[in-house]
C-alpha atoms as a PDB file:
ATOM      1  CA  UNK A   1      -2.445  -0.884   3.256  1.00  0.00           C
ATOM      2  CA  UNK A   2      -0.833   0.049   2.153  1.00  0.00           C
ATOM      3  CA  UNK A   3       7.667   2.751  -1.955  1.00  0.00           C
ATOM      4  CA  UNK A   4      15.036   4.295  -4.078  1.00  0.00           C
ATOM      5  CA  UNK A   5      18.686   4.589  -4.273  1.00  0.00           C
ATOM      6  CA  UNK A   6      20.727   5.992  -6.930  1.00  0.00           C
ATOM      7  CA  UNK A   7      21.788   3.114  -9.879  1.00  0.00           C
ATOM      8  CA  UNK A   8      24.484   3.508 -11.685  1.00  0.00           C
ATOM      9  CA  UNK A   9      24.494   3.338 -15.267  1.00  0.00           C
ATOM     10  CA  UNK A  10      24.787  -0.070 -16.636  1.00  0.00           C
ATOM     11  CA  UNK A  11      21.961  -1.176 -13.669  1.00  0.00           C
ATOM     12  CA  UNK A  12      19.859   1.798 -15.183  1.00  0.00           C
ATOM     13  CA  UNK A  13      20.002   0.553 -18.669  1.00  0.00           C
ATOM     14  CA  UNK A  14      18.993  -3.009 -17.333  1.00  0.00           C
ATOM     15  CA  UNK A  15      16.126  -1.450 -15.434  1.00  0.00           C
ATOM     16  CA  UNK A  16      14.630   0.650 -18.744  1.00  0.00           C
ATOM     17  CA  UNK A  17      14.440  -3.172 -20.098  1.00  0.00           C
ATOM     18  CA  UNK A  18      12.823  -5.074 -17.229  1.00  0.00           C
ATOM     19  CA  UNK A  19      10.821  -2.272 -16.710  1.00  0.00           C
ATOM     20  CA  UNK A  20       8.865  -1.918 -20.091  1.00  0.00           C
ATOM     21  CA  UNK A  21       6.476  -4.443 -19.585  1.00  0.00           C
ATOM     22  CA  UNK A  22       5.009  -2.047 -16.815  1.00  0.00           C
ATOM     23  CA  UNK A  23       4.702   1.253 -18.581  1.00  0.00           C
ATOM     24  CA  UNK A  24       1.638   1.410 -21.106  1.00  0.00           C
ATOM     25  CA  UNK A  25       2.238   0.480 -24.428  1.00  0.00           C
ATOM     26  CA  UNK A  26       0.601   4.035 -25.382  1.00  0.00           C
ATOM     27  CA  UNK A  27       3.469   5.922 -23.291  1.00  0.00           C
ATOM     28  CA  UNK A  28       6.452   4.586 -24.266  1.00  0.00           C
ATOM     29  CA  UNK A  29       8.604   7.871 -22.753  1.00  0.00           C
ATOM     30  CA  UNK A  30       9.878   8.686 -19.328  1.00  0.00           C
ATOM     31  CA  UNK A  31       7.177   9.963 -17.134  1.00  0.00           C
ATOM     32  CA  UNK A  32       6.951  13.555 -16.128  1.00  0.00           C
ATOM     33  CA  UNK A  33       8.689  15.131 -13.201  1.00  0.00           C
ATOM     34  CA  UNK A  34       6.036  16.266 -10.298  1.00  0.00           C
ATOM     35  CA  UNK A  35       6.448  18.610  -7.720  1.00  0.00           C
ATOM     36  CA  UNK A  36       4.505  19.440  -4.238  1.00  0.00           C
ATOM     37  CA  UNK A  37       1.866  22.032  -4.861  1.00  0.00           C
ATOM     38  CA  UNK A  38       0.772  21.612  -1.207  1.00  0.00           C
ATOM     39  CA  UNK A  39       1.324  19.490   1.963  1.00  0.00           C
ATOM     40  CA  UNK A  40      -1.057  19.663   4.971  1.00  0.00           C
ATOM     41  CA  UNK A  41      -0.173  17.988   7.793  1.00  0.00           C
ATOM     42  CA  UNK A  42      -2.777  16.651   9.804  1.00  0.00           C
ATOM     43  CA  UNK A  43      -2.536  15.349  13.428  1.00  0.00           C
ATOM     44  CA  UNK A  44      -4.403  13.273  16.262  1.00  0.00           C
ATOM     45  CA  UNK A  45      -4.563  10.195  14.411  1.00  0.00           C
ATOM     46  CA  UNK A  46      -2.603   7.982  17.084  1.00  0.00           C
ATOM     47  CA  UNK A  47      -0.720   5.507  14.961  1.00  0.00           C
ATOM     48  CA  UNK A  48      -2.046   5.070  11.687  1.00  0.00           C
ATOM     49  CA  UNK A  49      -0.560   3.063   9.010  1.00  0.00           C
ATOM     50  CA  UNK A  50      -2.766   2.949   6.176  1.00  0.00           C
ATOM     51  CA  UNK A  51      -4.964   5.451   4.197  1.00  0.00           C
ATOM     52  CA  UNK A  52      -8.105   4.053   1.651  1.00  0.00           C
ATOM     53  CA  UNK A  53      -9.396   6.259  -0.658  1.00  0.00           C
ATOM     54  CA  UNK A  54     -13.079   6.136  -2.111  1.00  0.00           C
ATOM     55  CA  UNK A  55     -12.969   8.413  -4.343  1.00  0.00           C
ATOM     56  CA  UNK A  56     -16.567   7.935  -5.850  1.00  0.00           C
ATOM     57  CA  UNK A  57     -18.044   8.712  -2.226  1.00  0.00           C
ATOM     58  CA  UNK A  58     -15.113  11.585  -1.460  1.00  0.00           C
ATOM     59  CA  UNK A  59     -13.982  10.210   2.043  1.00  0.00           C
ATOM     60  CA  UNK A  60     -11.107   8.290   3.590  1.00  0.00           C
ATOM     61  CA  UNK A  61     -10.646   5.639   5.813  1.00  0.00           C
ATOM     62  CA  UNK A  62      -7.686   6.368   8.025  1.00  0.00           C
ATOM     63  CA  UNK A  63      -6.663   2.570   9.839  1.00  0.00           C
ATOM     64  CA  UNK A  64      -4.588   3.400  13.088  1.00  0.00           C
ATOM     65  CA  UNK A  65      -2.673   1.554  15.900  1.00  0.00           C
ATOM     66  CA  UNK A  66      -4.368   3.686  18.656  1.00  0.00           C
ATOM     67  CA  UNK A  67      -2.393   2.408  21.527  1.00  0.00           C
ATOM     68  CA  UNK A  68       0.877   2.405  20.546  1.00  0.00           C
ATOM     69  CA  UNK A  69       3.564   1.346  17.671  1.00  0.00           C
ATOM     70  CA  UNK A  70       3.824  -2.063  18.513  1.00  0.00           C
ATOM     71  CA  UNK A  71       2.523  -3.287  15.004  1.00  0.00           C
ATOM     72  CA  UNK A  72       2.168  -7.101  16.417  1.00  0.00           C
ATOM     73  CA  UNK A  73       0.243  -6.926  19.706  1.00  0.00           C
ATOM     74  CA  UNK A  74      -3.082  -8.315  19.689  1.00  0.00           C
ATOM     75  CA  UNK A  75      -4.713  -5.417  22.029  1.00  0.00           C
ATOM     76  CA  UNK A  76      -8.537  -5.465  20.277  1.00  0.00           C
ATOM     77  CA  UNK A  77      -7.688  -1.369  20.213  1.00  0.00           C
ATOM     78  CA  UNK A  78      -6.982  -0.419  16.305  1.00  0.00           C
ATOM     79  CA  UNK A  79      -9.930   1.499  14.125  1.00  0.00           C
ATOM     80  CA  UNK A  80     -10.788   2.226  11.555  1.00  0.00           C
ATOM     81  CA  UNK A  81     -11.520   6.226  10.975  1.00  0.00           C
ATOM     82  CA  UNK A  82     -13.608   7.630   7.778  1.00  0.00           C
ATOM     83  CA  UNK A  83     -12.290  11.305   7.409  1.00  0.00           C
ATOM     84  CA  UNK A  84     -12.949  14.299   4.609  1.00  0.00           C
ATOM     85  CA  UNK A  85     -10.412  14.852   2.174  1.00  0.00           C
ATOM     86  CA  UNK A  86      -9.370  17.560   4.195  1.00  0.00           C
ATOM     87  CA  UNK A  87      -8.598  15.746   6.975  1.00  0.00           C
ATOM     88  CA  UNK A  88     -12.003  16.255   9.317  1.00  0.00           C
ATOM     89  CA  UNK A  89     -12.889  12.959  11.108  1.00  0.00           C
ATOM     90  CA  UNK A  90     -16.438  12.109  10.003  1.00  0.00           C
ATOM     91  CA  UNK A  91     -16.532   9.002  12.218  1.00  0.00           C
ATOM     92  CA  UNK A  92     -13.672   8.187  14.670  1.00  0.00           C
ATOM     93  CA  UNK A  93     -14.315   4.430  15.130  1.00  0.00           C
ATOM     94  CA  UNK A  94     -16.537   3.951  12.020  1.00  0.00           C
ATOM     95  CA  UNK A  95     -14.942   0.193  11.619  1.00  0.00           C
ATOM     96  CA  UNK A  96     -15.509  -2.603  13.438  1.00  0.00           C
ATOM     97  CA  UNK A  97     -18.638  -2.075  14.828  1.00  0.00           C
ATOM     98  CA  UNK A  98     -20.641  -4.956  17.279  1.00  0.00           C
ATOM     99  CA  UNK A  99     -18.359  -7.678  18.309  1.00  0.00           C
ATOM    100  CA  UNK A 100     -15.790  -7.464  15.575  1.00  0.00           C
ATOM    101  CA  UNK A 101     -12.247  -6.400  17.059  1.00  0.00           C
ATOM    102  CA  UNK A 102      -9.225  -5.427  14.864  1.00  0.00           C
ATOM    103  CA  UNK A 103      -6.120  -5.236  16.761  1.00  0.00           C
ATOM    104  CA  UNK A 104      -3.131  -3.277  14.469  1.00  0.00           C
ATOM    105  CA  UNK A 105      -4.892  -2.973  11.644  1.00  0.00           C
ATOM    106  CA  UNK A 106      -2.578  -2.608   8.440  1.00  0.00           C
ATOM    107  CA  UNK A 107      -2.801  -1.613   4.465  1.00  0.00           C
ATOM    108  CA  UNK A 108      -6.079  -1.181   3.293  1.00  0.00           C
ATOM    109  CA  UNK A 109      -7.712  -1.402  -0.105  1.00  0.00           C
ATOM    110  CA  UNK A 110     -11.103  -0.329  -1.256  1.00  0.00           C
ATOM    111  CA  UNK A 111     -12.966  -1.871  -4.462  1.00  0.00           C
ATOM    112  CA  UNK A 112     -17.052  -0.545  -5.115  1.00  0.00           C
ATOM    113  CA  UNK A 113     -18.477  -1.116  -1.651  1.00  0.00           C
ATOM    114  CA  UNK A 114     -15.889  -3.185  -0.007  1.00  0.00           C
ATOM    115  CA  UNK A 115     -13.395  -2.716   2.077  1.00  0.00           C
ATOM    116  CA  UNK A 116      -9.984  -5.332   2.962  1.00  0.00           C
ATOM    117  CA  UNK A 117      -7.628  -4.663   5.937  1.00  0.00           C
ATOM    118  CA  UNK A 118      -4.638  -6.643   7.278  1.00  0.00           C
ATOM    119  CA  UNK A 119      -4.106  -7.630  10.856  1.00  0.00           C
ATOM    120  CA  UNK A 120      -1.292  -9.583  11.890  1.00  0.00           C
ATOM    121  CA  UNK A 121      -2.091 -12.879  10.788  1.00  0.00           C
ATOM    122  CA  UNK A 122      -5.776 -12.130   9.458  1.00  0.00           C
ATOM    123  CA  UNK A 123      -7.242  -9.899   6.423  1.00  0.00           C
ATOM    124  CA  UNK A 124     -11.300  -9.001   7.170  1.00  0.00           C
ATOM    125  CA  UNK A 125     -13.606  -7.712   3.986  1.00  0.00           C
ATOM    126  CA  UNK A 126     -15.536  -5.217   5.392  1.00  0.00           C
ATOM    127  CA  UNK A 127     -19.360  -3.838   3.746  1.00  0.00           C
ATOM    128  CA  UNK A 128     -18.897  -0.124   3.589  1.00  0.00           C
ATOM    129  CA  UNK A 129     -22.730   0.300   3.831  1.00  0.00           C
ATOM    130  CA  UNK A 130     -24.124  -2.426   6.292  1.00  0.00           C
ATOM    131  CA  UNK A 131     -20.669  -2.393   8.262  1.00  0.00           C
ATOM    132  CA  UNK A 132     -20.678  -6.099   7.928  1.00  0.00           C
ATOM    133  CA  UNK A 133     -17.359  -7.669   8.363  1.00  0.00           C
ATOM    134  CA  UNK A 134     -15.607 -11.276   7.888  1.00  0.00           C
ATOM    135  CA  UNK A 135     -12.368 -12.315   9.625  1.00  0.00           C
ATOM    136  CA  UNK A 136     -10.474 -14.722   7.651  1.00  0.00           C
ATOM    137  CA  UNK A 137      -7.608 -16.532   9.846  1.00  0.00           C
ATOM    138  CA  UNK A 138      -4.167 -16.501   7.425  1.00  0.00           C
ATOM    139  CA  UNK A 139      -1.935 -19.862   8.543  1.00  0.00           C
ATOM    140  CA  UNK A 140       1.204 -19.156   8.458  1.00  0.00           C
ATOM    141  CA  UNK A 141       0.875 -15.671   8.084  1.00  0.00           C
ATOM    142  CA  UNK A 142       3.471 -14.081  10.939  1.00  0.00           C
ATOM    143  CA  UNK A 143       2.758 -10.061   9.723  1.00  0.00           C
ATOM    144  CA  UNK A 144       0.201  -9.405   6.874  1.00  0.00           C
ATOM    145  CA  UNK A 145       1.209  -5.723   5.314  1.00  0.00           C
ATOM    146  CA  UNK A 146      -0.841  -4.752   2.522  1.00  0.00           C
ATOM    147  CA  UNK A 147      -3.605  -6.281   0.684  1.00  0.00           C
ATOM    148  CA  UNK A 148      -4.875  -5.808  -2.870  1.00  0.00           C
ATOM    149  CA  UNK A 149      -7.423  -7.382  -5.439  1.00  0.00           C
ATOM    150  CA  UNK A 150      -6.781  -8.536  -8.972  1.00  0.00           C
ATOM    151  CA  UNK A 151      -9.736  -9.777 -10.884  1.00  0.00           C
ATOM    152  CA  UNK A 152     -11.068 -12.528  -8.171  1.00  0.00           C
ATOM    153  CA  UNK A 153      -8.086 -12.603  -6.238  1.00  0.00           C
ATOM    154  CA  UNK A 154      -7.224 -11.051  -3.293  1.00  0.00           C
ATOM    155  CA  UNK A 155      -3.160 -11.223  -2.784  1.00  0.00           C
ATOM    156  CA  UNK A 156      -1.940 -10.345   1.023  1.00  0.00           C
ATOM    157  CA  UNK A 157       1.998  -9.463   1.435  1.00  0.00           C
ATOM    158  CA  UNK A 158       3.887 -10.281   4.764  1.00  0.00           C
ATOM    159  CA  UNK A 159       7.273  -8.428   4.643  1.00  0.00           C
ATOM    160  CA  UNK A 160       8.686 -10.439   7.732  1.00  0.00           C
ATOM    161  CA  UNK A 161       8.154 -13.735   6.926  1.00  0.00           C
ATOM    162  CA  UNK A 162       8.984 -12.856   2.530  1.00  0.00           C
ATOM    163  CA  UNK A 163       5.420 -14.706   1.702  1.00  0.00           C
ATOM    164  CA  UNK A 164       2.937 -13.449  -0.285  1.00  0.00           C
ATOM    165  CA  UNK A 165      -0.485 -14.913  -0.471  1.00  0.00           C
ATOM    166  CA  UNK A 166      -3.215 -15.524  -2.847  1.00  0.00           C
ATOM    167  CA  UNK A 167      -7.442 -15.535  -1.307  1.00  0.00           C
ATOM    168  CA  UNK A 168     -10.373 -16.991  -4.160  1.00  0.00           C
ATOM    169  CA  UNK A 169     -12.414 -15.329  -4.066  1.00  0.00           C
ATOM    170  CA  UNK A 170     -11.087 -12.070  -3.375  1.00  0.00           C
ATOM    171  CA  UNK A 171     -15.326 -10.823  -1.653  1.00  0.00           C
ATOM    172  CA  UNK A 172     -15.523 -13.722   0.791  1.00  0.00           C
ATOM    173  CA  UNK A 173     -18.430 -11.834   2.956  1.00  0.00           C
ATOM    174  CA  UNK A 174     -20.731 -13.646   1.915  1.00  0.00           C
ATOM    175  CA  UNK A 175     -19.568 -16.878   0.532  1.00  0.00           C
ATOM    176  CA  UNK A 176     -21.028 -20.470   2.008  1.00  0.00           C
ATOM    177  CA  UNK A 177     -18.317 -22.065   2.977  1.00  0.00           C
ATOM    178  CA  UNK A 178     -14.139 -20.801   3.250  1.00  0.00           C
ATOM    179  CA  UNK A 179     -12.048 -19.021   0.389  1.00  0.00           C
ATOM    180  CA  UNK A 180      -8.968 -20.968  -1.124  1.00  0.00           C
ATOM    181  CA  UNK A 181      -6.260 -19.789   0.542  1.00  0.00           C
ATOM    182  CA  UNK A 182      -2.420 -20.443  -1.043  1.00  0.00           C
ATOM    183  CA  UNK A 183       1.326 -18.858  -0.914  1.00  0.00           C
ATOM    184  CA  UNK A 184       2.752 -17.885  -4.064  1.00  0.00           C
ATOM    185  CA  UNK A 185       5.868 -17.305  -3.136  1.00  0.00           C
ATOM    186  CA  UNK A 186       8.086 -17.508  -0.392  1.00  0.00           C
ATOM    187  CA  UNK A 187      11.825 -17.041   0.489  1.00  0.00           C
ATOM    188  CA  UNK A 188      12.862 -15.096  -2.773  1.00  0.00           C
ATOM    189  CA  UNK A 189      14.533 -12.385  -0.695  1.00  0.00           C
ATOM    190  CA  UNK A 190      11.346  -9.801  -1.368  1.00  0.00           C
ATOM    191  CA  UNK A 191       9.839  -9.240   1.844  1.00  0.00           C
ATOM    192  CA  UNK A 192       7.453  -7.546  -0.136  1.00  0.00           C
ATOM    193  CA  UNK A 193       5.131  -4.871   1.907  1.00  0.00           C
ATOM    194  CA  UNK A 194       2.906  -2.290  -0.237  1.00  0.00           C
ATOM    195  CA  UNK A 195       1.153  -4.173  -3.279  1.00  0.00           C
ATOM    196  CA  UNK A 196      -0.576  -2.717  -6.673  1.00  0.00           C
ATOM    197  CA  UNK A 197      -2.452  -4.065  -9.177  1.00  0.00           C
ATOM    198  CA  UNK A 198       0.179  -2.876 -12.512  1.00  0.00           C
ATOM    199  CA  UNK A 199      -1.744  -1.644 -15.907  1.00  0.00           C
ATOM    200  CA  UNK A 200      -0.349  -5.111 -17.875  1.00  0.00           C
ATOM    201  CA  UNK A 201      -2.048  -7.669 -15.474  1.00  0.00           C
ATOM    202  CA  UNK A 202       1.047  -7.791 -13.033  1.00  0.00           C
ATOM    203  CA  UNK A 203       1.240  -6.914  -9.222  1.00  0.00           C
ATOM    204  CA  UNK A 204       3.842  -4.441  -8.075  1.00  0.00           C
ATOM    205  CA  UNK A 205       5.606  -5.063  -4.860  1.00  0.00           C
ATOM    206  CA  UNK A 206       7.290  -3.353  -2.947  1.00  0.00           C
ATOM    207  CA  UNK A 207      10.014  -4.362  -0.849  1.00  0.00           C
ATOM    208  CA  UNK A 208      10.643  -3.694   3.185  1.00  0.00           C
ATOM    209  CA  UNK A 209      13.391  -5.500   5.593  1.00  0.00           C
ATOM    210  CA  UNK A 210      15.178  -3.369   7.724  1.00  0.00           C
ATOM    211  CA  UNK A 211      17.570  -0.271   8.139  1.00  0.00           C
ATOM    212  CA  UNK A 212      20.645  -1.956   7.272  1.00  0.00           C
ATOM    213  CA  UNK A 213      19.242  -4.358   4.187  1.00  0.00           C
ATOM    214  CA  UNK A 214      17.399  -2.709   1.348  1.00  0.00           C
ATOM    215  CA  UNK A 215      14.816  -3.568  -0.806  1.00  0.00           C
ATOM    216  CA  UNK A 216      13.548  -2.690  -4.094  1.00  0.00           C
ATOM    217  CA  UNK A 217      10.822  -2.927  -6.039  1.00  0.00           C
ATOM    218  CA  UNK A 218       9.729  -6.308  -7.978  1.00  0.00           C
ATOM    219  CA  UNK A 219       6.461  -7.429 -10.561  1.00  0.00           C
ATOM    220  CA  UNK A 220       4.637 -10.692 -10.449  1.00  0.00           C
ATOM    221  CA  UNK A 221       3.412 -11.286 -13.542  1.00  0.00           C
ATOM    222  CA  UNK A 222      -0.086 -13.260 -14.012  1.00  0.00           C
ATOM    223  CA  UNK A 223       2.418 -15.919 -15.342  1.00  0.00           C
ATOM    224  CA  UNK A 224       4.107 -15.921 -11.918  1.00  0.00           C
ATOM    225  CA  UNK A 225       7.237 -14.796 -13.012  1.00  0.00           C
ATOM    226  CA  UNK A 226       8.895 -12.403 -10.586  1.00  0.00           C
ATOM    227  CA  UNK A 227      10.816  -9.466 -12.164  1.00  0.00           C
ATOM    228  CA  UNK A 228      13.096  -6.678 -10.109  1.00  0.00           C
ATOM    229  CA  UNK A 229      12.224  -3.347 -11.511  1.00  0.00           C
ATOM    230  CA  UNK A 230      14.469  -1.692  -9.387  1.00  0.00           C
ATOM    231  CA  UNK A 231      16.910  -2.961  -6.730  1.00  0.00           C
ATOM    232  CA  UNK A 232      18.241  -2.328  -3.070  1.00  0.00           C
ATOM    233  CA  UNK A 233      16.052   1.017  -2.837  1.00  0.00           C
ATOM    234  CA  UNK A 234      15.392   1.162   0.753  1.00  0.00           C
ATOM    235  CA  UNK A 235      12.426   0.267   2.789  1.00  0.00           C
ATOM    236  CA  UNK A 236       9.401   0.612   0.461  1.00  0.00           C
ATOM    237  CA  UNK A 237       6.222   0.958   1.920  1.00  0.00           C
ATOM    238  CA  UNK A 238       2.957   1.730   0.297  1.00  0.00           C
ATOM    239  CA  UNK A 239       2.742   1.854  -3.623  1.00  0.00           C
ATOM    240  CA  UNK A 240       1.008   3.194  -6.571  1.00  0.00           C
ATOM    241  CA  UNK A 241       1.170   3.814 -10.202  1.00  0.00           C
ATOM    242  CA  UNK A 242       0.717   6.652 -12.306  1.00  0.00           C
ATOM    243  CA  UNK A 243      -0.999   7.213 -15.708  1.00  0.00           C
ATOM    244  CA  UNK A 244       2.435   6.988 -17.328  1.00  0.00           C
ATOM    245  CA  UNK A 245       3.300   3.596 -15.674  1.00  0.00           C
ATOM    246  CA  UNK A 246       5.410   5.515 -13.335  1.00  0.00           C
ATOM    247  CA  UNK A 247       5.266   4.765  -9.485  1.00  0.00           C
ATOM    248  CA  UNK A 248       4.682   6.458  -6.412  1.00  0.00           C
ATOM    249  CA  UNK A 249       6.560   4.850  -3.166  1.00  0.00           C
ATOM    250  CA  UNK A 250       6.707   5.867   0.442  1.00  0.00           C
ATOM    251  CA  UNK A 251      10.056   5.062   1.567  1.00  0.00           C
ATOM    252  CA  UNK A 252      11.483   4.952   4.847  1.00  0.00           C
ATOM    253  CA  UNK A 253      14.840   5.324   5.092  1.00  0.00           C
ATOM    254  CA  UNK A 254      14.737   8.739   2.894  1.00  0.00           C
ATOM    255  CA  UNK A 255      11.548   9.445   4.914  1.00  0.00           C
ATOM    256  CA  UNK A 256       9.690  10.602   1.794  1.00  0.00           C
ATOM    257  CA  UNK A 257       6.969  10.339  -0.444  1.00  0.00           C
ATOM    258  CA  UNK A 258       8.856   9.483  -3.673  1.00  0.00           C
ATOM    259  CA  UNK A 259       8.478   9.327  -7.760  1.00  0.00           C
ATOM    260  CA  UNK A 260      10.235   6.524  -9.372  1.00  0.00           C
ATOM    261  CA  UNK A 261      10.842   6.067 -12.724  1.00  0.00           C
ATOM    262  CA  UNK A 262      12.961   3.833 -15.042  1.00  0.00           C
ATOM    263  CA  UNK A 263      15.759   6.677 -15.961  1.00  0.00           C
ATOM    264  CA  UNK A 264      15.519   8.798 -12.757  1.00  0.00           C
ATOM    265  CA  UNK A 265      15.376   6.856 -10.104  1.00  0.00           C
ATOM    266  CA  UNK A 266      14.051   7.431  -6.606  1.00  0.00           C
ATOM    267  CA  UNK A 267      13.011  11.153  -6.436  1.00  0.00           C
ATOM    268  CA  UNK A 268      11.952  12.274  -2.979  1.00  0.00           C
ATOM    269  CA  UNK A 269       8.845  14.851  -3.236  1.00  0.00           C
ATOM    270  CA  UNK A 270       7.099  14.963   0.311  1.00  0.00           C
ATOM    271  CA  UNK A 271      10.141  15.013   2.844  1.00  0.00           C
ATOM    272  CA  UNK A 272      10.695  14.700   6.719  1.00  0.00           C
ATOM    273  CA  UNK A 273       8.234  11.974   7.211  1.00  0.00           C
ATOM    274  CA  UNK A 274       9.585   9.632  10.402  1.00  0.00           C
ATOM    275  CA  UNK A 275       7.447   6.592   9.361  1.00  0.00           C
ATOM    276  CA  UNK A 276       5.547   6.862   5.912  1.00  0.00           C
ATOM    277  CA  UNK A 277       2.813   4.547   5.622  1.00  0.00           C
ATOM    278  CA  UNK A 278       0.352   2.941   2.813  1.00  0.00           C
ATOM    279  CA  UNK A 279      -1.215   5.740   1.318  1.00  0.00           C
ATOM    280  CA  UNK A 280      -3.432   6.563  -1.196  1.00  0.00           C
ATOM    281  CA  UNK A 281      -3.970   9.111  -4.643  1.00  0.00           C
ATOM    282  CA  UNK A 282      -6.729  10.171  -5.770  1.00  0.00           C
ATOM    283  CA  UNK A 283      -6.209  11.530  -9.768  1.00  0.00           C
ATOM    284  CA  UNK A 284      -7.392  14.518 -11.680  1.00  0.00           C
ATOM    285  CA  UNK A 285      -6.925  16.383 -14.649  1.00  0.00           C
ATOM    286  CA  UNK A 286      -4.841  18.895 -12.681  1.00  0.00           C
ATOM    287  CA  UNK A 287      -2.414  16.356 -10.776  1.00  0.00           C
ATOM    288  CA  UNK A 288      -2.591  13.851  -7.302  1.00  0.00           C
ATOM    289  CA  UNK A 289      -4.220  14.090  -3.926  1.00  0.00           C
ATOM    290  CA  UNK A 290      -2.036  12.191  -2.056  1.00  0.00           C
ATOM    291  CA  UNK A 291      -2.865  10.835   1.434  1.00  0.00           C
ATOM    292  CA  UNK A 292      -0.097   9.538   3.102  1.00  0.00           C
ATOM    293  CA  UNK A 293       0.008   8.455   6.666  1.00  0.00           C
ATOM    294  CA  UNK A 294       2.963   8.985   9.214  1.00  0.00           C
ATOM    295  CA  UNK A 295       2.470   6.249  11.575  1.00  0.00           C
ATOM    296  CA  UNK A 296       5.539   7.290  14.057  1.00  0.00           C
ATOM    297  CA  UNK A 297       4.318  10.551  14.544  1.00  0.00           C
ATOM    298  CA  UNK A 298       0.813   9.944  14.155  1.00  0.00           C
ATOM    299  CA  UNK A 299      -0.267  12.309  11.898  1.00  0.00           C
ATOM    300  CA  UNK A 300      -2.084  12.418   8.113  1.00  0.00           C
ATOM    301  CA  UNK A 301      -0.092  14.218   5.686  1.00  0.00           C
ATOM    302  CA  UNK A 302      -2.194  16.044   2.478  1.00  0.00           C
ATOM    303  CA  UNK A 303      -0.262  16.263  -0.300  1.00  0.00           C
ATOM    304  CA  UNK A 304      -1.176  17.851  -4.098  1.00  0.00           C
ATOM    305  CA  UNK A 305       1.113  16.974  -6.652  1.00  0.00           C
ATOM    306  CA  UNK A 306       1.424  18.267 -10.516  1.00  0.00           C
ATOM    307  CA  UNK A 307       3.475  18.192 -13.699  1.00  0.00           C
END
């Protein structure tokens, strides 16, 4: 599955512009300041770094390490968990059942009655009902982060390697036959990590190297044009936007659940996270539920934002 630094003024001003094509045309004004209403914290989920969120059925699916963080060792031990929205465990190893083996599985994104997950150099499409899963073997692919659908594409990110991928058709369970698989980009100093399908057709990115290089966070528009929204923030993890075209990032080197908006910045919200994961939001009238994974300390953090 699975998302700041201050900007001075003249970089701000560029940002409002490169921005706008993200925000909905019926906004047009900053988004809202949130604050934390609550945040739970959750534990004996050993390693997990991704959180799906199926809202229509009111569960999660919590994917976890299990034996350790080493996030590229092919052990056959990662899970899949499906948990309450208040953080019970309904099924501890409800994914892969039989045969199947994940090993570190990664971000995680649920569409209707499918579910996607990254695993080093593989992405499997799960049935949420039958449990029925397909692996599909990424070439090339050195450490597949976060996977999201677009229409009938299913784009996969790998932060180490700076490729991101494109799979037609994104539902490949059942298809006779193998997927096209392609790169659309690579070596445009990205690394890109959490994706998001944007409200104008685009895909956010956001971007993860290491402590002592930052990223920020980019757009690939369905013309293929790659735009920075917002440079050298940190190490963005998981992403999402809000109603207001606004984003929601987990970053690493403030340790936070963040806002981020054109004018403002990178605002932390959720603090004193060690390794914040992909997460997930469920919206309401009232606000977010927020489900955001610490994979270093191995624990589920529930979070309630509002206006």
């Amino acid at each position: 599955m699975k998302r700041g630094t201050r900007l001075g003024l003249l970089v701000s001003a560029c940002l409002v512009l490169a921005y706008a094509p993200v925000v909905p045309a019926a906004s047009g004004k900053e988004g809202k300041s949130l604050r934390v209403v609550s945040d739970q914290t959750v534990t004996g989920f050993p390693f997990p770094e991704s959180v799906g969120c199926d809202a229509k059925s009111k569960v999660l699916y919590v994917g976890q390490f299990v034996s350790g963080l080493k996030p590229a060792d092919k052990d056959s031990q990662g899970k899949i968990s499906k948990v309450s929205l208040d953080g019970k465990v309904l099924e501890d190893r409800f994914l892969p059942t039989g045969s199947d083996v994940l090993h570190k599985p990664k971000g995680i994104w649920i569409q209707g009655n499918r579910l996607w997950v990254t695993d080093i150099d593989a992405v499997w499409v799960f049935d949420l009902k039958s449990r029925k899963g397909r692996k599909l073997e990424l070439t090339g692919m050195g450490f597949a982060n976060d996977p999201t659908v677009r229409g009938n594409d299913l784009y996969i990110s790998d932060n180490r390697n700076d490729l991101l991928y494109r799979v037609e058709p994104a539902d490949f369970l059942n298809l006779k036959g193998s997927p096209q698989i392609g790169i659309v980009f690579a070596g445009k100093g990205i690394n890109p990590n959490g994706l998001y399908p944007a409200r104008d057709g685009s895909i956010l990115m956001g971007g993860f190297m290491s402590d002592k290089v930052a990223r920020g966070i980019y757009s690939l528009g369905k013309d293929g044009e790659i735009k920075t929204l917002a440079p050298d923030l940190g190490r963005i993890d998981g992403i999402y936007q809000l109603k207001d075209g606004t984003l929601l990032v987990t970053d690493w080197n403030s340790g936070s659940l963040a806002h981020w908006t054109p004018k403002a910045g990178l605002q932390p919200l959720a603090k004193a996270f060690k390794g914040p994961a992909d997460f997930c939001v469920i919206p309401d009238a009232k606000g977010y539920s927020v489900f955001a994974p610490d994979l270093a300390k191995s624990e589920l953090r529930l979070i309630r934002l509002a206006p």
